[in-house]
N, C-alpha and C. Protein backbone atom coordinates (compact mmCIF):
# COMPACT_ATOMS: atom_id res chain seq x y z
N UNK A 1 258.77 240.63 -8.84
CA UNK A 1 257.87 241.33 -7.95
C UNK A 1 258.67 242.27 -7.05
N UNK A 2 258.23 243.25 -6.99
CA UNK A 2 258.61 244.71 -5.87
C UNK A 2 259.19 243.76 -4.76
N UNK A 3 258.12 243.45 -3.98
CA UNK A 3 258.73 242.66 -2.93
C UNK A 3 259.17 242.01 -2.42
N UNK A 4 259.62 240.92 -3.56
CA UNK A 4 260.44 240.32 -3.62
C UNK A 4 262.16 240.27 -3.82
N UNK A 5 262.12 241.61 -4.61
CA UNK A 5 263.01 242.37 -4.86
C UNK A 5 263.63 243.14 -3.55
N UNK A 6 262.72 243.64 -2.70
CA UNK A 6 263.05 244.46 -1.31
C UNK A 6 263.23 243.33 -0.50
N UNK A 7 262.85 242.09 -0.35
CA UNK A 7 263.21 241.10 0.54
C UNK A 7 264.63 240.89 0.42
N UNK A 8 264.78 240.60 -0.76
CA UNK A 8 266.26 240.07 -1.09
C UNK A 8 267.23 240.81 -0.94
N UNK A 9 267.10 242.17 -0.49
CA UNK A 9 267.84 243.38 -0.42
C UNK A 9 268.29 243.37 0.55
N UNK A 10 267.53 242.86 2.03
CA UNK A 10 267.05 243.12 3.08
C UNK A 10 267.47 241.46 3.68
N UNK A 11 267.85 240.55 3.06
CA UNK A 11 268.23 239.20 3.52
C UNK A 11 269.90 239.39 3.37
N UNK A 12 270.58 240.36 2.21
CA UNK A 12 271.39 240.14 1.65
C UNK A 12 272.35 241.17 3.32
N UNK A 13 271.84 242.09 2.98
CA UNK A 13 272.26 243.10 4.32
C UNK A 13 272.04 242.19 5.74
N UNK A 14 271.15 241.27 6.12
CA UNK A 14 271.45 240.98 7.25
C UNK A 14 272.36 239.74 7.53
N UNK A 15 273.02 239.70 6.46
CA UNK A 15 274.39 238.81 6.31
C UNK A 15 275.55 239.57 6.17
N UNK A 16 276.34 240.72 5.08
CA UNK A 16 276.65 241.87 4.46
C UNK A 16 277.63 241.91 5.90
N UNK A 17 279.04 242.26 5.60
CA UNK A 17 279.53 242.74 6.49
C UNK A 17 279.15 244.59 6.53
N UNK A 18 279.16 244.37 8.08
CA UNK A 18 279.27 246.58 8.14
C UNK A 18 280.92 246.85 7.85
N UNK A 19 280.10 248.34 6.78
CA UNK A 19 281.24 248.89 6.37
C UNK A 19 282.43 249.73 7.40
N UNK A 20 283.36 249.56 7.20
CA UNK A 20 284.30 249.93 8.35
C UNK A 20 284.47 251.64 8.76
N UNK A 21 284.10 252.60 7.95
CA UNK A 21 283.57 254.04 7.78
C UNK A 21 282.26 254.25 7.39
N UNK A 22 281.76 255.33 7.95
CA UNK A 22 280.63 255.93 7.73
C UNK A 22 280.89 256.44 5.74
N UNK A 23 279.60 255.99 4.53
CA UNK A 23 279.76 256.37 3.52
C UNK A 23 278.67 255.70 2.32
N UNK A 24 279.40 255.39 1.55
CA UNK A 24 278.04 254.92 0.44
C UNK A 24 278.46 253.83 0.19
N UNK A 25 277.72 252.70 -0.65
CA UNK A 25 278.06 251.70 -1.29
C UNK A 25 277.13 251.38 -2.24
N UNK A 26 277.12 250.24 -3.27
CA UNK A 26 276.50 250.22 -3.97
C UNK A 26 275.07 249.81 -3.99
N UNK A 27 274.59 249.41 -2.43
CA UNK A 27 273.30 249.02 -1.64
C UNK A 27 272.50 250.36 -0.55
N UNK A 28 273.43 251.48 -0.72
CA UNK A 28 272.77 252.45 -0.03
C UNK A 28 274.08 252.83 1.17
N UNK A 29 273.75 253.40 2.17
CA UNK A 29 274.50 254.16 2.79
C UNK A 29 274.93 253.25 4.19
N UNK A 30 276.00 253.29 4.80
CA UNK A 30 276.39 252.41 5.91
C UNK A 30 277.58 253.03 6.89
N UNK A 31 277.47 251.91 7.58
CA UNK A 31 278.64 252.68 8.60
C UNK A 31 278.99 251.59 9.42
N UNK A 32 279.96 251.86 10.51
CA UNK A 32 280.00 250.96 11.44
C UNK A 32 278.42 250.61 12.30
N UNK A 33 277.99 249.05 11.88
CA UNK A 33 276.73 248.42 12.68
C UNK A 33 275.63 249.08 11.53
N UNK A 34 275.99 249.24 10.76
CA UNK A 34 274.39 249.85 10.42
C UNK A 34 274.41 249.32 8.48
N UNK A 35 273.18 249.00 7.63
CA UNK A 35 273.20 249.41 6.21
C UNK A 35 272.05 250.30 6.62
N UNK A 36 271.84 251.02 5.84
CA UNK A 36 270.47 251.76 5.57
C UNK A 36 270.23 251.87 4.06
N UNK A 37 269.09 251.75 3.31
CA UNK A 37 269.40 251.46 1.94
C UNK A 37 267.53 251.64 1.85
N UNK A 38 267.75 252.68 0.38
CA UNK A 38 266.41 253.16 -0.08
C UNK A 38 265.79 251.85 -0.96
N UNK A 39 264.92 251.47 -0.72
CA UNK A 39 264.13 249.98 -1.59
C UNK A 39 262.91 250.76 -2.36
N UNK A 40 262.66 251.84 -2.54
CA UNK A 40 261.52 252.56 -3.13
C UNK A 40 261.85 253.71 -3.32
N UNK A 41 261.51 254.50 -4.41
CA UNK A 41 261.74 256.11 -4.56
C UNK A 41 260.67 256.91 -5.70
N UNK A 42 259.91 257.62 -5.37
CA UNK A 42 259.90 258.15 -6.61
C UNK A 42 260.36 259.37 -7.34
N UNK A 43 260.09 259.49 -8.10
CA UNK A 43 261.32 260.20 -8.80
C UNK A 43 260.35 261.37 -9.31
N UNK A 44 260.91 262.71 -9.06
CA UNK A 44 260.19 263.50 -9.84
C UNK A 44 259.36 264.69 -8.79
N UNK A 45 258.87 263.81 -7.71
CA UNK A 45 258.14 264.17 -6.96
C UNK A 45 258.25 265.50 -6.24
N UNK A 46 259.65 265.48 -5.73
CA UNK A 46 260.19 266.85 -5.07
C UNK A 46 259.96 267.91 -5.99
N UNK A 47 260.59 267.55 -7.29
CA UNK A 47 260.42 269.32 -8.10
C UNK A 47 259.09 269.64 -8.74
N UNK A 48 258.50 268.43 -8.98
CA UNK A 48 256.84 268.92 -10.02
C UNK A 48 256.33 269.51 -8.79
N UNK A 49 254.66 269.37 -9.47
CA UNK A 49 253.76 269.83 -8.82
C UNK A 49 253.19 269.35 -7.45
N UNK A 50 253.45 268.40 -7.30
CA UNK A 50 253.08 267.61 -5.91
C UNK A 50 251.86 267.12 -5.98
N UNK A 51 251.30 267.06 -6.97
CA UNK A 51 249.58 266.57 -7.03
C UNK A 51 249.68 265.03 -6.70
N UNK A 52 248.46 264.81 -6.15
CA UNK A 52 248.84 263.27 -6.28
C UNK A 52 249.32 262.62 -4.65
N UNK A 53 249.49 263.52 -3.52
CA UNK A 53 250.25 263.32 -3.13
C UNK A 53 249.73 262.30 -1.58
N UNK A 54 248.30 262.06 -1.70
CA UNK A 54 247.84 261.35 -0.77
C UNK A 54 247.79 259.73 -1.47
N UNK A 55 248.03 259.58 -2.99
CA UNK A 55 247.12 258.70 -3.60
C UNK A 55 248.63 257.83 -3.68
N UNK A 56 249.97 258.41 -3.54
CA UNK A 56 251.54 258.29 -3.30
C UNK A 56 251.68 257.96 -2.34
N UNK A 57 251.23 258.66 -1.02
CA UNK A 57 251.37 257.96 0.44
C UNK A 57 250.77 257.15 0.57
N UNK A 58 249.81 256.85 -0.03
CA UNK A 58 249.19 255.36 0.25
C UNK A 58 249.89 254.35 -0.75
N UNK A 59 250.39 254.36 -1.70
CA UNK A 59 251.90 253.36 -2.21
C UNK A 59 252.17 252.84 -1.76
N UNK A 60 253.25 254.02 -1.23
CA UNK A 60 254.30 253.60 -0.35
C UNK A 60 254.13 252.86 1.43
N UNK A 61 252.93 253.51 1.75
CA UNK A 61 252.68 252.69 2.76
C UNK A 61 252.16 251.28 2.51
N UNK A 62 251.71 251.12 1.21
CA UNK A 62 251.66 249.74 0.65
C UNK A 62 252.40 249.28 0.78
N UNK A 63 253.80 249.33 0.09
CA UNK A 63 254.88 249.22 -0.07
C UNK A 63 255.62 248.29 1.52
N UNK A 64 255.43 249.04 2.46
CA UNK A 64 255.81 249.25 3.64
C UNK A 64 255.23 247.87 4.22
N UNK A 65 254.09 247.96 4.08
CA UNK A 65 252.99 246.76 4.50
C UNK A 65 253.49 245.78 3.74
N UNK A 66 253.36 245.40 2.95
CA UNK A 66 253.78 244.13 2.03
C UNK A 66 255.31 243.81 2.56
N UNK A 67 256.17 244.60 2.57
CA UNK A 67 257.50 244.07 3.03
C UNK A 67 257.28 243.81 4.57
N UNK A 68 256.28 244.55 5.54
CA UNK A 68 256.60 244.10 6.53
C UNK A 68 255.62 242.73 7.14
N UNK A 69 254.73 242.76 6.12
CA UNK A 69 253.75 241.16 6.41
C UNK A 69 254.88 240.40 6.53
N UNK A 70 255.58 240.05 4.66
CA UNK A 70 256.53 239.10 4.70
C UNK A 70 257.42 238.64 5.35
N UNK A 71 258.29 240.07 6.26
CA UNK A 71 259.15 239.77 7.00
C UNK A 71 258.11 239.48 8.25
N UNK A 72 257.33 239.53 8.74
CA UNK A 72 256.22 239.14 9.79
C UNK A 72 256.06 237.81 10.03
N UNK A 73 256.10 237.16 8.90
CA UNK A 73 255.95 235.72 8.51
C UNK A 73 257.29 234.67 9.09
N UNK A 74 258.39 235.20 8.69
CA UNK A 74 259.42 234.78 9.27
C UNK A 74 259.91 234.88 10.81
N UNK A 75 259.83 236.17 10.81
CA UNK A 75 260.47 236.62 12.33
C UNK A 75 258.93 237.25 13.13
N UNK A 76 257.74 236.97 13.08
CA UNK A 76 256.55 237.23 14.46
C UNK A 76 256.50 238.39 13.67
N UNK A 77 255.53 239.17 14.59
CA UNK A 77 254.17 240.49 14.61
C UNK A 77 255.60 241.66 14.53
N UNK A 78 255.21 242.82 13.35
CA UNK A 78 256.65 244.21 13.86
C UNK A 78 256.23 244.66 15.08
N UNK A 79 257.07 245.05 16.26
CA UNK A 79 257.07 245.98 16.72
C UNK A 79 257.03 247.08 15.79
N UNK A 80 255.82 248.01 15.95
CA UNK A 80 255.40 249.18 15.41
C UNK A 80 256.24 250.33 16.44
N UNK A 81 256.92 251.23 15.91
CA UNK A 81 258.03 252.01 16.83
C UNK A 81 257.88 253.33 16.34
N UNK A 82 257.17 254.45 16.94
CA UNK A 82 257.37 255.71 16.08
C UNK A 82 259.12 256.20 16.67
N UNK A 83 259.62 257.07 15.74
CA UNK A 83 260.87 257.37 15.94
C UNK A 83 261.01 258.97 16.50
N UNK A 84 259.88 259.24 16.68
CA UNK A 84 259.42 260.91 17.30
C UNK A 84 260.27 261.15 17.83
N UNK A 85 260.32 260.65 19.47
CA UNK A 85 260.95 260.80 20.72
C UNK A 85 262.95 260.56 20.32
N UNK A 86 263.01 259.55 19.29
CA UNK A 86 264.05 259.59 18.58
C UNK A 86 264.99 260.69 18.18
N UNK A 87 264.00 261.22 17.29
CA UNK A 87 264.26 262.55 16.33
C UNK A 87 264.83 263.70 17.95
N UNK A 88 263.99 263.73 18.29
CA UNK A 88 264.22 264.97 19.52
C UNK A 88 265.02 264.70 20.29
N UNK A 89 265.46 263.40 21.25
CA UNK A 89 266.74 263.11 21.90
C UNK A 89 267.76 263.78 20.88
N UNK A 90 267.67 262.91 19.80
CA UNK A 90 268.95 263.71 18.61
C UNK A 90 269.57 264.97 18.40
N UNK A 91 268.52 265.95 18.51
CA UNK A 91 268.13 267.24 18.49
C UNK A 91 269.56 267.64 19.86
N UNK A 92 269.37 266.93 21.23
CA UNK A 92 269.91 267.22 22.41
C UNK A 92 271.52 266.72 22.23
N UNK A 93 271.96 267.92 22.36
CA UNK A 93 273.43 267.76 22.42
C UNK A 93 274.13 266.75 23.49
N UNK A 94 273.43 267.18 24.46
CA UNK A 94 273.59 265.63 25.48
C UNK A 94 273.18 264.68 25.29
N UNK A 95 272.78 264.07 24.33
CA UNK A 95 272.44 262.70 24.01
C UNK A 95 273.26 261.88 23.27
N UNK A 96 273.69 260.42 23.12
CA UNK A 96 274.34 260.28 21.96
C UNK A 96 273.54 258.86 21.60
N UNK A 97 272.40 259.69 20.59
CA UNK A 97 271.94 259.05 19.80
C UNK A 97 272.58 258.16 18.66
N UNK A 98 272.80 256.64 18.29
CA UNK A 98 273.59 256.19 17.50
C UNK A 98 273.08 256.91 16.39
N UNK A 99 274.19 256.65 15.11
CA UNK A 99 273.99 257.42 14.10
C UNK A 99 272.83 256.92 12.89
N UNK A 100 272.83 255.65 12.82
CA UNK A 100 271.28 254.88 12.03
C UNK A 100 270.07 255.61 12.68
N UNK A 101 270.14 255.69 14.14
CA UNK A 101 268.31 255.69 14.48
C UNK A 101 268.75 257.30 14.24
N UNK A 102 269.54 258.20 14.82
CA UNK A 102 269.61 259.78 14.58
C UNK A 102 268.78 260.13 13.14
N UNK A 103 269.77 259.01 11.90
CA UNK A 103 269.83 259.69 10.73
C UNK A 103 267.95 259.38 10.03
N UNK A 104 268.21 257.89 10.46
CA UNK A 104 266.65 257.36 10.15
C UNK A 104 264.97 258.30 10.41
N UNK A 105 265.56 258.58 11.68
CA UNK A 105 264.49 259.48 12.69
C UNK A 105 264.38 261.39 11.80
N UNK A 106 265.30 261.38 11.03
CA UNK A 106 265.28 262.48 10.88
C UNK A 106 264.32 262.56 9.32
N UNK A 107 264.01 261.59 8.82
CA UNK A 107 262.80 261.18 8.22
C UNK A 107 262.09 260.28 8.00
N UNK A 108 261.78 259.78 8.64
CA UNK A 108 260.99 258.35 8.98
C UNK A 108 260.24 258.64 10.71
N UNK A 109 258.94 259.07 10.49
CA UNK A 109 258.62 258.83 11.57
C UNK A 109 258.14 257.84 12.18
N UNK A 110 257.81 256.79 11.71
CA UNK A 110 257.21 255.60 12.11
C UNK A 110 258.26 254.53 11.34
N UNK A 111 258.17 253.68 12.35
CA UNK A 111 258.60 252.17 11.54
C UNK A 111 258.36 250.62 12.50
N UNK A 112 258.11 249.91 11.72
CA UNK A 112 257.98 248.28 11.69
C UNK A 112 259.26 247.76 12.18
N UNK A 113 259.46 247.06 13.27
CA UNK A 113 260.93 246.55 13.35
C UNK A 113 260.87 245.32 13.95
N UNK A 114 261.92 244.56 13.90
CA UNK A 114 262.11 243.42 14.26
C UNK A 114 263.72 242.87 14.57
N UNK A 115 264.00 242.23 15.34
CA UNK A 115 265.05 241.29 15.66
C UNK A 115 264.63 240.38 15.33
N UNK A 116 266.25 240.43 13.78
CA UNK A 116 266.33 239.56 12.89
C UNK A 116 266.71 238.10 13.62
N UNK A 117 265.76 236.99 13.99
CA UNK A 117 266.29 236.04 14.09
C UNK A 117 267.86 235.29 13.80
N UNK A 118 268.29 234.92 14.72
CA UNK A 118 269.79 234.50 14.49
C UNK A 118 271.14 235.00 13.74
N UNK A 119 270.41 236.59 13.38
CA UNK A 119 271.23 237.41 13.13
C UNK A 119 272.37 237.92 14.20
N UNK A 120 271.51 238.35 15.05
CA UNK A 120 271.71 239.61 15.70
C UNK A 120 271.76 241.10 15.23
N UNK A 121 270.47 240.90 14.37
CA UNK A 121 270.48 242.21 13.96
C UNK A 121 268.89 243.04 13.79
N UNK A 122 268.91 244.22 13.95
CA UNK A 122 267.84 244.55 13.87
C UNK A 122 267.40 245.14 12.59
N UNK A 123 265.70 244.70 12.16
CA UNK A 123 265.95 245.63 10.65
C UNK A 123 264.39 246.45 10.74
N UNK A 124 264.81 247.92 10.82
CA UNK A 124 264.18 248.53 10.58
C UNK A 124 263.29 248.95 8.95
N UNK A 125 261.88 249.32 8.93
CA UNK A 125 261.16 249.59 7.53
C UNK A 125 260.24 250.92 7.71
N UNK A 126 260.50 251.80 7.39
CA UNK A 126 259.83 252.79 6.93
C UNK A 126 259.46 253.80 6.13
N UNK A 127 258.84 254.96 6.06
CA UNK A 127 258.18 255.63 4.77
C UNK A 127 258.79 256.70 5.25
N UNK A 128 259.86 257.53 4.44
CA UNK A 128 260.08 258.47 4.42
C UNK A 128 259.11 259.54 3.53
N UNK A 129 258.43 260.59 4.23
CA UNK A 129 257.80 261.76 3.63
C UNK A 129 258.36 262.69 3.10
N UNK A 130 258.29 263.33 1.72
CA UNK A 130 259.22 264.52 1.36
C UNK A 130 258.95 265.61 2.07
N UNK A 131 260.07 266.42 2.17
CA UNK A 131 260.07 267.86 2.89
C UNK A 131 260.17 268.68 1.25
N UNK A 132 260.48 269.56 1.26
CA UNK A 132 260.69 270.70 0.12
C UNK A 132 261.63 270.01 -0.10
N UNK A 133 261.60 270.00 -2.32
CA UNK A 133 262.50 269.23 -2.80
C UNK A 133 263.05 267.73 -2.48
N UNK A 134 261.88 266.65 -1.96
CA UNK A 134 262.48 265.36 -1.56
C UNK A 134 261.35 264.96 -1.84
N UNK A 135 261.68 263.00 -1.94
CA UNK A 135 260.82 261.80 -2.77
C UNK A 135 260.23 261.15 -1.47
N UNK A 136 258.88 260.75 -1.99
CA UNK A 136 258.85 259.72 -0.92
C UNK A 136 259.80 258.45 -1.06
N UNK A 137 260.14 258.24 -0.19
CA UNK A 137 261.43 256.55 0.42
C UNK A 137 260.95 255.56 0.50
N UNK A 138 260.72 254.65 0.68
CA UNK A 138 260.84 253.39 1.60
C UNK A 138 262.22 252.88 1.46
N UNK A 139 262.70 252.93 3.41
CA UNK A 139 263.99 252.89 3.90
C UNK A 139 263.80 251.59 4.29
N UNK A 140 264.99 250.93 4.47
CA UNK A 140 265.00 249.57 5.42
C UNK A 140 266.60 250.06 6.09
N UNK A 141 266.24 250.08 7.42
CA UNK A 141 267.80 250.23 8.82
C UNK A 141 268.02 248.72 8.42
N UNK A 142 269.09 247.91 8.66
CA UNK A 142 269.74 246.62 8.91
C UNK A 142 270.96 247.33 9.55
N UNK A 143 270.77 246.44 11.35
CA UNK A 143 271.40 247.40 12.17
C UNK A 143 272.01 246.54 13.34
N UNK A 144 273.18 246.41 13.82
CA UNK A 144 273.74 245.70 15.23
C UNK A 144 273.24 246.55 16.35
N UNK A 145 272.88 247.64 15.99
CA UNK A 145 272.42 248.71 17.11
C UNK A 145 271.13 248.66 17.91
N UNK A 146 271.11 248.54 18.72
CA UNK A 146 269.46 248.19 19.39
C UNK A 146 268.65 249.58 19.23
N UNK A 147 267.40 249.79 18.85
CA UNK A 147 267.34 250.74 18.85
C UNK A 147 267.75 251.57 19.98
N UNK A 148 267.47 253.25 20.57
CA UNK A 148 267.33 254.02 21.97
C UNK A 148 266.10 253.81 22.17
């Protein structure tokens, strides 16, 4: 099952040491305090025609929902967090937005989050929307970083 599959992704990372440089690995992208790692993609989407494309956002926000009931179940209700105000601090050269919520925020406007019980970690879930040439996502942050 899908989501069972994204759970285990998402249990494995909030154990997972952080990688010691900002870069890739074979679970998605990381850095110091942070995994970030795509659990959904579709493929195709950016270059065709784009038809289809409300009947896709509702997927993936499936998608989104189902992983975040489950994790709901374990760790309480998500804090529901849009990352708006995120995105735009980022934007400000005087700010120093950490680099997970910067990079996250820069497509993901909304997300489900929680402090991972006895982790100490936080794990962010959301739906990335394509811009020109890009897939819809579903991202999961697994993060030492509190959000800003």
């Amino acid at each position: 099952m899908t989501t069972e599959r994204h759970l285990a992704t998402i249990d494995e990372l909030c154990v997972r040491d952080f990688p010691a440089a900002h870069g890739w690995s074979e679970v998605g992208a990381g850095g110091p305090g942070y995994h970030l790692v795509v659990l959904e993609t579709t493929h195709g989407f950016g270059t065709g025609d784009r038809s289809g494309r409300e009947e896709i956002a509702d997927q993936f926000t499936a998608y989104r929902e189902g992983v975040s009931q489950r994790l709901g179940e374990r760790w309480g209700s998500a804090e529901p967090r849009s990352l708006a105000g995120v995105f735009l601090r980022s934007e400000d050269p005087e700010e120093r937005i950490p680099k997970p919520w910067a990079y996250l925020s820069a497509y993901v406007g909304y997300v489900d989050l929680w402090e991972a019980d006895g982790t100490g970690r936080w794990v962010a879930v959301g739906v990335a929307e394509p811009v020109e040439g890009s897939e819809f996502q579903l991202l999961a942050l697994v993060t030492e970083l509190p959000p800003p």
